[in-house]
C-alpha atoms as a PDB file:
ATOM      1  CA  UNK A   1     -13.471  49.828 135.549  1.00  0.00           C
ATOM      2  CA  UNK A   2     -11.414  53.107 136.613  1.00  0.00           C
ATOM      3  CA  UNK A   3      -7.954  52.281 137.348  1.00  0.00           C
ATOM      4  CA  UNK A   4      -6.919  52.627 141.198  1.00  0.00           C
ATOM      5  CA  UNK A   5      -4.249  55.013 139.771  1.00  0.00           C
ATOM      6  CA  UNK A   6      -6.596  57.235 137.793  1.00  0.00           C
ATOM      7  CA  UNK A   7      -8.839  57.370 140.418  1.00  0.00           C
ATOM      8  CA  UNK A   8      -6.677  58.961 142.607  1.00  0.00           C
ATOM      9  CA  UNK A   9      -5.009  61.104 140.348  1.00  0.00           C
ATOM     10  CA  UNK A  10      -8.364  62.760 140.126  1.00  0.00           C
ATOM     11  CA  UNK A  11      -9.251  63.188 143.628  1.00  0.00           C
ATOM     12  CA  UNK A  12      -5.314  64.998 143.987  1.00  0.00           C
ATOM     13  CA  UNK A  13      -6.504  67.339 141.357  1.00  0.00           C
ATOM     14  CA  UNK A  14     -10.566  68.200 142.148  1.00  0.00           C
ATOM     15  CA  UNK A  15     -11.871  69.178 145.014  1.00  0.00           C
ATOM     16  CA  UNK A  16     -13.863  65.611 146.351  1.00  0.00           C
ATOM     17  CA  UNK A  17     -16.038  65.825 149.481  1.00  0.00           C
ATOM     18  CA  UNK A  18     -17.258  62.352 148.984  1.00  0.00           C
ATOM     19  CA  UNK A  19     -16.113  58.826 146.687  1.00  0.00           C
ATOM     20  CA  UNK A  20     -18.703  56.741 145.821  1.00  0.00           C
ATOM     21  CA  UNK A  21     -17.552  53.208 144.411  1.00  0.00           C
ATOM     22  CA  UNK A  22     -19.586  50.237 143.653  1.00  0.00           C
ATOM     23  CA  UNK A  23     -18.570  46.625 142.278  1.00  0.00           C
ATOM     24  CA  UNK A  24     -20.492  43.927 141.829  1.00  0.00           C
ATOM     25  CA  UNK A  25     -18.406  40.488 142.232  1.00  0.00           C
ATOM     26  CA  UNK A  26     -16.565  39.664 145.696  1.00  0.00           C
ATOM     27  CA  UNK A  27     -13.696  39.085 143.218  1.00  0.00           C
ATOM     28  CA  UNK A  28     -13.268  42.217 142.701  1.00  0.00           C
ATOM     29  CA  UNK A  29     -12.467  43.607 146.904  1.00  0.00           C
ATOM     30  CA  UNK A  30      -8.920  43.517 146.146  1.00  0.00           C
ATOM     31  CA  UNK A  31      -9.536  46.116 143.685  1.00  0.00           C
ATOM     32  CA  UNK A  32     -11.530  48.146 145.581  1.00  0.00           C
ATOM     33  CA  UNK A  33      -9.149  48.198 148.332  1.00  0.00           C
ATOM     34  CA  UNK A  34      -6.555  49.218 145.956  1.00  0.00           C
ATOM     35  CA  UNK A  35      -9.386  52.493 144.831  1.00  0.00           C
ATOM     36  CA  UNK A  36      -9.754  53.272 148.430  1.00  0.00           C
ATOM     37  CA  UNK A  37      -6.087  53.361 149.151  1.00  0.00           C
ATOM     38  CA  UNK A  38      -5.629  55.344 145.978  1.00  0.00           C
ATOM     39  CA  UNK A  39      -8.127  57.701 147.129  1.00  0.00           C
ATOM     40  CA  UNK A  40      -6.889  58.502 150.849  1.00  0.00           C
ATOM     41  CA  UNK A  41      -3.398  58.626 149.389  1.00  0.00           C
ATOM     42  CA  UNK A  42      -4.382  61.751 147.127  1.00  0.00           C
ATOM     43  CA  UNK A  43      -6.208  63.410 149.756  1.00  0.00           C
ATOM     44  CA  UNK A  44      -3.491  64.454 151.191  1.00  0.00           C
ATOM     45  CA  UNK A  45      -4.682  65.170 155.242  1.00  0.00           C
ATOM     46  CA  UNK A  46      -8.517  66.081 153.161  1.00  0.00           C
ATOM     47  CA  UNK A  47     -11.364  64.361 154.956  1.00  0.00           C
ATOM     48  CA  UNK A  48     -12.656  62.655 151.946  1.00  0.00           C
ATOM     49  CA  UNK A  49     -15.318  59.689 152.522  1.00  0.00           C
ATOM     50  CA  UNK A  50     -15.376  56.805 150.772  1.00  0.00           C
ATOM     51  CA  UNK A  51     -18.386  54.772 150.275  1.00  0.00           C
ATOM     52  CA  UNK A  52     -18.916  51.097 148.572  1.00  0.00           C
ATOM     53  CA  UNK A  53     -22.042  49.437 147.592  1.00  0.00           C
ATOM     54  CA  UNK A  54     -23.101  46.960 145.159  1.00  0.00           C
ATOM     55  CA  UNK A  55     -22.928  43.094 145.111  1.00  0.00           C
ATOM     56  CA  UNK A  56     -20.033  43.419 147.286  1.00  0.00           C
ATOM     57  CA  UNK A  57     -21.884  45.089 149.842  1.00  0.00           C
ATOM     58  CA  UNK A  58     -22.525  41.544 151.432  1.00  0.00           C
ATOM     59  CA  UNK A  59     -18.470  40.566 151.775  1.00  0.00           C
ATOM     60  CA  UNK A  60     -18.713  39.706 155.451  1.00  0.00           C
ATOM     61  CA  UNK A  61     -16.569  42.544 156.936  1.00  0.00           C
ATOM     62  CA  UNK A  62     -16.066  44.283 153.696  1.00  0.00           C
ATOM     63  CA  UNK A  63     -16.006  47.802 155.370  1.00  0.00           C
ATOM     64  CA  UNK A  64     -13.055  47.130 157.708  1.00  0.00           C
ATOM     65  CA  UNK A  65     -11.614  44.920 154.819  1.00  0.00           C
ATOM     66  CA  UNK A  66     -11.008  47.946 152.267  1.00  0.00           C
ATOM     67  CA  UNK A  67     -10.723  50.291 154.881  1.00  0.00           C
ATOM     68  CA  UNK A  68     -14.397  52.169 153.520  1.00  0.00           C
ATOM     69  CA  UNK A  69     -16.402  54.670 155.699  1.00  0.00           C
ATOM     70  CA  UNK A  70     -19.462  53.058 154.901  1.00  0.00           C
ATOM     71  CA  UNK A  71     -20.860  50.103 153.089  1.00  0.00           C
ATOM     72  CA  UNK A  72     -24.667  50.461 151.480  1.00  0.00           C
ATOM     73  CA  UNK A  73     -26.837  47.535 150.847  1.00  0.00           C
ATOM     74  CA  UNK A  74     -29.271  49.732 149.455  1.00  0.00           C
ATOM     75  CA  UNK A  75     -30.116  53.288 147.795  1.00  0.00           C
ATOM     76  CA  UNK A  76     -31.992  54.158 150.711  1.00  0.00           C
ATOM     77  CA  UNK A  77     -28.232  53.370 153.194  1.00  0.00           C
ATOM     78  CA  UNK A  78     -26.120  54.762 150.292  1.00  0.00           C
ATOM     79  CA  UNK A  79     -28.302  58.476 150.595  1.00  0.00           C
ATOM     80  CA  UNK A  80     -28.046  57.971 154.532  1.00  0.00           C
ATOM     81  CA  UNK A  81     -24.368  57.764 154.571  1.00  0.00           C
ATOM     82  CA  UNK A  82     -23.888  60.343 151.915  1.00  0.00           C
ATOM     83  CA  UNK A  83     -25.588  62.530 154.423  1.00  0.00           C
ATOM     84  CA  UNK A  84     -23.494  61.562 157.133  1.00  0.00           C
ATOM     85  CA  UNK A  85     -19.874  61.873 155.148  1.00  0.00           C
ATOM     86  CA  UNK A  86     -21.078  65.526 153.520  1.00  0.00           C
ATOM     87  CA  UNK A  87     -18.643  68.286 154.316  1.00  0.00           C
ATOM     88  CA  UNK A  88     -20.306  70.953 157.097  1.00  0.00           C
ATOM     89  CA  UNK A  89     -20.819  73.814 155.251  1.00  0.00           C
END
């Protein structure tokens, strides 16, 4: 229920490696688009991965859709691809 807006007005101010967002209804993938685009507006040029799981996890091409890194359709995918989008350190 965090605003698009709000969203990214906190990634422009934190340092964010990684954005985890989940939403249950396929109702709701215009929103998340809008929280994705919100995000890789305030990064600015900063690699920051994005993520999406939840009941929308099974919105036939719903990674390409909201323009996501990754889509988990489980805790054990949502871990892997946390690995994957982590910052080398």
């Amino acid at each position: 229920d965090l605003p698009a807006a709000d969203l990214g007005r906190f990634v422009e101010r934190n340092e964010v490696a990684l954005v985890a967002l989940s939403a249950n209804s396929p109702d709701l993938v215009g929103e998340l688009a809008q929280a994705i685009g919100a995000v890789r507006t305030a990064a600015g040029g900063r690699p920051i991965g994005v993520i999406v799981g939840g009941g929308v996890a099974w919105v036939p091409n719903l990674q390409s859709t909201v323009e996501a890194d990754g889509v988990a359709h489980s805790i054990t995918e949502a871990q892997a691809l946390t690995r994957e989008h982590r910052p080398a350190s």
